[in-house]
Protein backbone atom coordinates (compact mmCIF):
# COMPACT_ATOMS: atom_id res chain seq x y z
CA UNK A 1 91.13 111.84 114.43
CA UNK A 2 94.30 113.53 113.36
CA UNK A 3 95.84 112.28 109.82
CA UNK A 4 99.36 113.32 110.98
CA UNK A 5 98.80 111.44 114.26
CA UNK A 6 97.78 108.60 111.93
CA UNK A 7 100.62 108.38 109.49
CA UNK A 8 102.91 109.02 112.46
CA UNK A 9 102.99 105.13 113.13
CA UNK A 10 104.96 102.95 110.85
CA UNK A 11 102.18 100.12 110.44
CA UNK A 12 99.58 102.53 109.41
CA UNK A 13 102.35 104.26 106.74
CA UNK A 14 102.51 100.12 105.53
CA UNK A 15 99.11 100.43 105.42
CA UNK A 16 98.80 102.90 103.50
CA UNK A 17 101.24 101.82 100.87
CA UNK A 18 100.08 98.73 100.33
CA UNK A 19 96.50 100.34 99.71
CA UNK A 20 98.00 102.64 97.23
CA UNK A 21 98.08 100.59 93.85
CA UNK A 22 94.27 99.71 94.92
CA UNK A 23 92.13 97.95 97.10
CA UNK A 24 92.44 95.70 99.42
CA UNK A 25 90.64 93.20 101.83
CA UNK A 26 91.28 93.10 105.38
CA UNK A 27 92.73 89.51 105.69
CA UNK A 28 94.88 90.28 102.82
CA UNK A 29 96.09 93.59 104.40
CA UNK A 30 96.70 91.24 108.26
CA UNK A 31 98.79 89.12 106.39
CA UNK A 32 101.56 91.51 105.10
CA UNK A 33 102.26 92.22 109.14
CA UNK A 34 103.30 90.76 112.16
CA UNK A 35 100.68 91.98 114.16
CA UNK A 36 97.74 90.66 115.55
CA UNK A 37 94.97 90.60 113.55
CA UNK A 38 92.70 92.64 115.92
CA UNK A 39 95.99 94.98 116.32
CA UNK A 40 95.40 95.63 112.41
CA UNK A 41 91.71 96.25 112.95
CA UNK A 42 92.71 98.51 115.50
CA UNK A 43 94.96 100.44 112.39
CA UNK A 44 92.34 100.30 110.00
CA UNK A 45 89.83 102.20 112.33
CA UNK A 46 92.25 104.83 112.88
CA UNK A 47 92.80 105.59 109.67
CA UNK A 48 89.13 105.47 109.08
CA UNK A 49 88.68 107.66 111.51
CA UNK A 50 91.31 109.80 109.54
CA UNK A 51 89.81 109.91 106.64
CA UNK A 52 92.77 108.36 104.88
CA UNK A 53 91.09 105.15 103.77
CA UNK A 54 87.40 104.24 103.43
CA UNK A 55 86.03 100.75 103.61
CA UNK A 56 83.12 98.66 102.11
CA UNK A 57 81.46 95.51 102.50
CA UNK A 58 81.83 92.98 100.04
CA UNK A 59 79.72 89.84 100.95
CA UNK A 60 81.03 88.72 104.33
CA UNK A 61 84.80 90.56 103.49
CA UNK A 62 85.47 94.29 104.31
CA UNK A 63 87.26 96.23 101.43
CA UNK A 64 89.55 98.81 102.13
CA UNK A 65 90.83 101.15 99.95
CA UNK A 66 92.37 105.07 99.89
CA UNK A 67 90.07 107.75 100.93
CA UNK A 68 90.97 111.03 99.13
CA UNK A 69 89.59 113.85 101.38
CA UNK A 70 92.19 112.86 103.76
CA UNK A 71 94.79 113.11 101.61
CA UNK A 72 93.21 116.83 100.42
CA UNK A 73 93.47 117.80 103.95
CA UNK A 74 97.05 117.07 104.07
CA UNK A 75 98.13 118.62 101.50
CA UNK A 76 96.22 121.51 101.97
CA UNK A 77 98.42 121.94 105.54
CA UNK A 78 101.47 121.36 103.57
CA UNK A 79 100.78 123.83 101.20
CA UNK A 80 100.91 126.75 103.91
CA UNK A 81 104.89 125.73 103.72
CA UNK A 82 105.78 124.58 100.77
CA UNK A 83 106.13 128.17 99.31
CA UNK A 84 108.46 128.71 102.19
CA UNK A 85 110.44 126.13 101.12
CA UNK A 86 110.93 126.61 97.38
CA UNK A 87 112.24 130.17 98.28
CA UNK A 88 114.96 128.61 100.43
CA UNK A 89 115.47 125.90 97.40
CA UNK A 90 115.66 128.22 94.97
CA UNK A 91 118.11 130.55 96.60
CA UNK A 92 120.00 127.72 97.71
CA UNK A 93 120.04 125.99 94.21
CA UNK A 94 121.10 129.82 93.28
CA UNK A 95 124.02 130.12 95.47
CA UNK A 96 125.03 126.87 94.20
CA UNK A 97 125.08 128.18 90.39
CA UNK A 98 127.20 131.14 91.79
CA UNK A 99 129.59 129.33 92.94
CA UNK A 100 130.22 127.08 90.14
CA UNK A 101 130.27 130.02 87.83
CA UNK A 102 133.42 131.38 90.14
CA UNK A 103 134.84 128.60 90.36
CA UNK A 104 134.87 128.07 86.04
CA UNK A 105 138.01 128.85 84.20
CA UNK A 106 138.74 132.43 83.05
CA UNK A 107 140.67 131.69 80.05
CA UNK A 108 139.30 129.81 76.60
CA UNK A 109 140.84 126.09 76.52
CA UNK A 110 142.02 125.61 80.38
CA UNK A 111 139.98 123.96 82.70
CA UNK A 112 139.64 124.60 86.08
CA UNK A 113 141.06 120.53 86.75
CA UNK A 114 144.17 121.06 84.91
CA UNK A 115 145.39 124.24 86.79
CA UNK A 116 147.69 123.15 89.77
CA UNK A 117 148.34 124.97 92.72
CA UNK A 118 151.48 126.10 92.94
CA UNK A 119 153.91 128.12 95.52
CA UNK A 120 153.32 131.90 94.66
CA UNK A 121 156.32 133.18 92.04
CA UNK A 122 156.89 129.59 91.59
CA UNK A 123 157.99 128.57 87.87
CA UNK A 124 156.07 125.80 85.97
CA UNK A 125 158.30 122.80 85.86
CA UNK A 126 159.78 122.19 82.96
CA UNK A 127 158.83 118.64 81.06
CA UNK A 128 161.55 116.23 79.68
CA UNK A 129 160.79 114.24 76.83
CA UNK A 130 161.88 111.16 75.97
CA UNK A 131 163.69 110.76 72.36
């Protein structure tokens, strides 16, 4: 079984995150959907079959908690692209810096909020105060 195919459904995903503080029994896990029980068998096996959880008996209940190997594989795929990624980030996150740096003031003591555009050759205006 694919873990990608399994994760792709949202009930599995809920699954999944309600297995990740720790384990859980299968009755307990039915009752957080609106599903069928046997429809949340039906989930459980295929992430079994993923290797993305791993279940044990417990007296008459079955346990099921978060198998890491499946996980490993994952990540391991998402790995191959991550690196392609951070370049992108990173020159993205540069560009960003560059533009904020040409976009600073030039002069000490003005900021670039308190220029306003004006008309070119236009005089500042001239402020009255009150006495």
């Amino acid at each position: 079984m694919d873990a990608f195919g399994a994760i792709a459904d949202p009930i599995r995903r809920g699954i999944l995150d309600l297995l990740g503080p720790g384990p859980r029994a299968a009755g307990e896990i039915a009752a957080r959907f609106e599903v069928t029980p046997s429809a949340i068998s039906q989930h459980l096996r295929y992430l079994r079959y993923a290797r993305l959880i791993q279940v044990r008996a417990q007296a008459q209940r079955r346990i099921y908690s978060i198998d890491p190997r499946g996980f490993q594989d994952l990540q391991r795929w998402l790995n191959r692209y991550r690196a392609f990624w951070e370049i992108k980030l990173d020159a993205l996150e540069a560009a960003l810096l560059e533009g904020e740096r040409s976009r600073s003031p030039k002069a000490p003591g003005k900021s670039a909020t308190s220029r306003r555009a004006r008309a070119p050759g236009a005089r500042p205006r001239k402020v009255q105060h009150e006495r």
